[in-house]
Protein backbone atom coordinates (compact mmCIF):
# COMPACT_ATOMS: atom_id res chain seq x y z
CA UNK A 1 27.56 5.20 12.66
CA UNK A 2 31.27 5.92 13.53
CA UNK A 3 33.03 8.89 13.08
CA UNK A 4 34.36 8.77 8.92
CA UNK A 5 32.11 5.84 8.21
CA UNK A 6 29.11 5.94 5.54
CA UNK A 7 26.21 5.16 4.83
CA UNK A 8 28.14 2.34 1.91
CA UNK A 9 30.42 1.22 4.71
CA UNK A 10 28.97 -1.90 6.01
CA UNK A 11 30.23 -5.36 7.61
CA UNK A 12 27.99 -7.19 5.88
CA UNK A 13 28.97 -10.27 7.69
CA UNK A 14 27.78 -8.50 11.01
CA UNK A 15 24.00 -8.71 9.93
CA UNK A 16 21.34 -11.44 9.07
CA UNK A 17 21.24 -12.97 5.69
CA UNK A 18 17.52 -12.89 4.63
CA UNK A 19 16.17 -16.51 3.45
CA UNK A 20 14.64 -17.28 0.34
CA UNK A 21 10.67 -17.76 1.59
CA UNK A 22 9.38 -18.12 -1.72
CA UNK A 23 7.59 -15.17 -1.69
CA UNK A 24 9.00 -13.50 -5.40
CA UNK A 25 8.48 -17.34 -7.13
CA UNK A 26 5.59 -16.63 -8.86
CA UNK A 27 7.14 -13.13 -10.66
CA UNK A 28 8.89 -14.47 -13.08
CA UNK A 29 6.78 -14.81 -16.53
CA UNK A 30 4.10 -12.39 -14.78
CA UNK A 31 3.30 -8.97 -17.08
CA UNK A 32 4.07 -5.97 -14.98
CA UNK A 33 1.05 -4.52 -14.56
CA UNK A 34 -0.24 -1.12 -16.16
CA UNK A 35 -0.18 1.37 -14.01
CA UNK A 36 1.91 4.76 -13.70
CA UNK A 37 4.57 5.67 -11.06
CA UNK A 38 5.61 8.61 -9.87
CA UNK A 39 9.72 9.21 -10.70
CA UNK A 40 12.12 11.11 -8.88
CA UNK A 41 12.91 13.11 -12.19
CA UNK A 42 9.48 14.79 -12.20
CA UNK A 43 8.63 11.36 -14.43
CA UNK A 44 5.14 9.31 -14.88
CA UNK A 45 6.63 5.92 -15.62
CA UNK A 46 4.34 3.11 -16.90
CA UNK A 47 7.11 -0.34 -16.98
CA UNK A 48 4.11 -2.06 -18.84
CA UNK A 49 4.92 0.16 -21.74
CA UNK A 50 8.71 0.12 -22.11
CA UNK A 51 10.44 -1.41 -24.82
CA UNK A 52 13.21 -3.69 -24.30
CA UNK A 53 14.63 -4.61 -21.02
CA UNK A 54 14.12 -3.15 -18.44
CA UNK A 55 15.97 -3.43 -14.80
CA UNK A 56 14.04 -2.88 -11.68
CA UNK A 57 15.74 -3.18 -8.25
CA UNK A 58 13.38 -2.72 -5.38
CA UNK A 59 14.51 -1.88 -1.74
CA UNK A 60 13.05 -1.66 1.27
CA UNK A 61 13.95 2.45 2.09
CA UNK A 62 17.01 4.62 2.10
CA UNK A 63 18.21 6.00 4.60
CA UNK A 64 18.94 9.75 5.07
CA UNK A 65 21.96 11.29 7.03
CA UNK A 66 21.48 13.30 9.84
CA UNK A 67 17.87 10.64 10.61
CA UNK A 68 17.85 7.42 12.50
CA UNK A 69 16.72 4.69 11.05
CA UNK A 70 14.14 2.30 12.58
CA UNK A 71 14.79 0.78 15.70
CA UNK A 72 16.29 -2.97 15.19
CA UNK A 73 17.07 -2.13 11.73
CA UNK A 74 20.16 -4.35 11.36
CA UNK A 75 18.52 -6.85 12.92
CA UNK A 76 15.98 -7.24 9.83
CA UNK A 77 17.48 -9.43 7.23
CA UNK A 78 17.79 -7.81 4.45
CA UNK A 79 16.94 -4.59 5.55
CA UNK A 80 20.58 -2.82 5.81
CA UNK A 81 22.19 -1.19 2.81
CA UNK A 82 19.64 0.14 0.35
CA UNK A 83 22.21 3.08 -0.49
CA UNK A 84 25.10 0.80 -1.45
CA UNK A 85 22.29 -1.63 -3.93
CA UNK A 86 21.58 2.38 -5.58
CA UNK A 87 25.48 3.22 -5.39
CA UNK A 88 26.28 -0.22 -6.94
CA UNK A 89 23.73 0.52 -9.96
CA UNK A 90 24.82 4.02 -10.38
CA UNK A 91 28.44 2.75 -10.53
CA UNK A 92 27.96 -0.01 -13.41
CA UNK A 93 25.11 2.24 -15.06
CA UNK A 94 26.70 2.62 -18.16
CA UNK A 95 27.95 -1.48 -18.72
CA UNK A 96 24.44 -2.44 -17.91
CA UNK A 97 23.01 -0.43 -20.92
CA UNK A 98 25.97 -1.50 -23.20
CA UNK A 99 24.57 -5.09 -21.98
CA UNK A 100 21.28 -4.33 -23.18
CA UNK A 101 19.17 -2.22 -20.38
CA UNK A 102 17.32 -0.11 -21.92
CA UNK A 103 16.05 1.27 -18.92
CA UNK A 104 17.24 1.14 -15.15
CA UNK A 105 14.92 2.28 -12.20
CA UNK A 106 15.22 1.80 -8.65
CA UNK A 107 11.98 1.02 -6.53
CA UNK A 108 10.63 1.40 -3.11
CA UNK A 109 7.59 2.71 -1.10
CA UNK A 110 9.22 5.68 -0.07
CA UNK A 111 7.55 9.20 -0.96
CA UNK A 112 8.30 11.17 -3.90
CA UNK A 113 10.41 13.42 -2.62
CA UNK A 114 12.22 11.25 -0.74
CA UNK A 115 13.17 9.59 -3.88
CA UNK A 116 13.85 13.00 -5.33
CA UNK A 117 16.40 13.65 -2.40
CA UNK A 118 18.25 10.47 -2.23
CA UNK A 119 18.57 10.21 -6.12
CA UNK A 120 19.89 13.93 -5.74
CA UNK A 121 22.47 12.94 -3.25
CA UNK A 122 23.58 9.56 -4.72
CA UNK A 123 24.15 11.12 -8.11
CA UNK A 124 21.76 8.12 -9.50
CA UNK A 125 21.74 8.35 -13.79
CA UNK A 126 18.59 6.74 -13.33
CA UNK A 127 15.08 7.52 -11.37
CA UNK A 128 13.66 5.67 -8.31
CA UNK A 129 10.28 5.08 -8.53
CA UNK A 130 8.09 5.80 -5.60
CA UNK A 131 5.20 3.09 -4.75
CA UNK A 132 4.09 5.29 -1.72
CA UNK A 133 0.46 4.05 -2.88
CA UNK A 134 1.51 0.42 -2.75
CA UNK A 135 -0.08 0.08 -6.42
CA UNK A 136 2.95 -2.06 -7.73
CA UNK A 137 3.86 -4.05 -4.28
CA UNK A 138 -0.12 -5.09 -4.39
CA UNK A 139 -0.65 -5.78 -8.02
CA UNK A 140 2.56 -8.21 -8.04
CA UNK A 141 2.68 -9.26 -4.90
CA UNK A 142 6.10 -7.82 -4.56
CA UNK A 143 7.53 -9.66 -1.11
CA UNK A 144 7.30 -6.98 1.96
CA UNK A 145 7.63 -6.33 5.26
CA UNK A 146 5.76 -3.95 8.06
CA UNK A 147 8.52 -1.72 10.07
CA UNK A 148 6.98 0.83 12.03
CA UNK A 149 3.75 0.91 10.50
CA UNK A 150 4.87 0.94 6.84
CA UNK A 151 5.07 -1.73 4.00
CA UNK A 152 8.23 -1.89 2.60
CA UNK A 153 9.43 -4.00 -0.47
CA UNK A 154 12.03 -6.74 0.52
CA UNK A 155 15.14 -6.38 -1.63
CA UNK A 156 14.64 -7.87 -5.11
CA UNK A 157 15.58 -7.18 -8.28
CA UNK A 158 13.28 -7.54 -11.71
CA UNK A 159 14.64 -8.07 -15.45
CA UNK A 160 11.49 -7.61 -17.60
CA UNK A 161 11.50 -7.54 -21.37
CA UNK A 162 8.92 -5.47 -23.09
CA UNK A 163 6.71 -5.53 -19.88
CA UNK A 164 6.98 -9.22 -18.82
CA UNK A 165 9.43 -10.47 -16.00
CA UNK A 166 12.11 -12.67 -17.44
CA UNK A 167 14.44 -13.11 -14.35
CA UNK A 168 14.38 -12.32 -10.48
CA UNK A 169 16.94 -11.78 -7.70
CA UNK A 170 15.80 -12.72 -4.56
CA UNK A 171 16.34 -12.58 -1.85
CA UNK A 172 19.54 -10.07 -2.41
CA UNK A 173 22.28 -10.10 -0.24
CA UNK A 174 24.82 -8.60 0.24
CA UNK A 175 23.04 -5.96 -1.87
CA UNK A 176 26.37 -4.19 -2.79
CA UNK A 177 26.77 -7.21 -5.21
CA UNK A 178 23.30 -7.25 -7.05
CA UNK A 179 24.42 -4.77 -10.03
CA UNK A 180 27.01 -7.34 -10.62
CA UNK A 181 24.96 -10.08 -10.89
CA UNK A 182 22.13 -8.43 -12.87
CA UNK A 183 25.02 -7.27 -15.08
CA UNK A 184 26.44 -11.26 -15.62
CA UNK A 185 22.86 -12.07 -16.08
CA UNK A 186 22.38 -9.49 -19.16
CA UNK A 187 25.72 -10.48 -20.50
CA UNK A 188 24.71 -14.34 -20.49
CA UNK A 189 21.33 -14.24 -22.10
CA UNK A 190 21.51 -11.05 -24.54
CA UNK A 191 18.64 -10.39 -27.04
């Protein structure tokens, strides 16, 4: 990264657009399944159980200043800018509960306490949800990818109502943008 830039800075026009492969088609209808995940806020979350509707954007990792990230990384479509998808919810946090979120969560296989740190640093309203164990990317078959050895989810983003997935975003790109467009979504079909 150059001197003053960060981590939100990107030329999104510089890296690969991912393709739609098909691989989040069958989400939508699907009940999230019932299982617990651990939450950056010191949080056992269940999204089978919540009431209402629920926003779940899912990323492949975050990256942390002062650590590399993997080698080819920009090269990975889709891969690049996990921390401006979390800055973009964080920044329209409150207009996607006054268009009927009741909850908003951001998801990837990272640890626990990497979630912890990034939501720390990001100033996030909201929790990331760790699915270190791969529980959730399994039982959905969320899309992923293998970089250096670990599964990460491909950038999507989940609308479920009372535990069942009304509406998906994938792929996302650039993912600066998805907030917006979950937002527009919530505005056009309220409950």
């Amino acid at each position: 990264m150059a001197a003053g830039q960060t981590f939100q800075d990107v030329d999104w026009s510089a890296l690969p657009v991912p393709e739609d492969d098909g691989a989040a088609a069958h989400l939508a209808g699907h009940s999230l399944p019932d299982l617990e995940l651990p939450a950056s806020n010191g949080a056992a979350v269940n999204l089978a159980r919540l009431a209402g509707r629920t926003v779940v954007f899912a990323y492949p990792m975050t990256g942390t200043p002062g650590v590399a990230l993997p080698d080819g990384w920009d090269g990975i479509p889709g891969a690049r800018g996990c921390t401006p998808h979390a800055c973009a919810f964080r920044d329209l946090h409150r207009e996607l509960g006054d268009a009927g979120a009741a909850f908003v969560f951001g998801l990837s296989t990272q640890t626990e306490s990497e979630q912890r740190e990034a939501a720390a640093r990001l100033h996030l309203p909201f929790a990331l949800l760790s699915d270190a164990s791969l529980s959730l990317t399994r039982a959905l078959n969320l899309p992923s990818m293998e970089v250096d050895g670990k599964t990460m989810i491909k950038r999507l983003a989940l609308i479920a109502r009372d535990g069942v997935i009304e509406h998906v975003f994938y792929p996302v790109f650039p993912p600066d943008r998805n907030a917006g467009d979950v937002l527009a979504w919530l505005r056009a079909h309220p409950v």
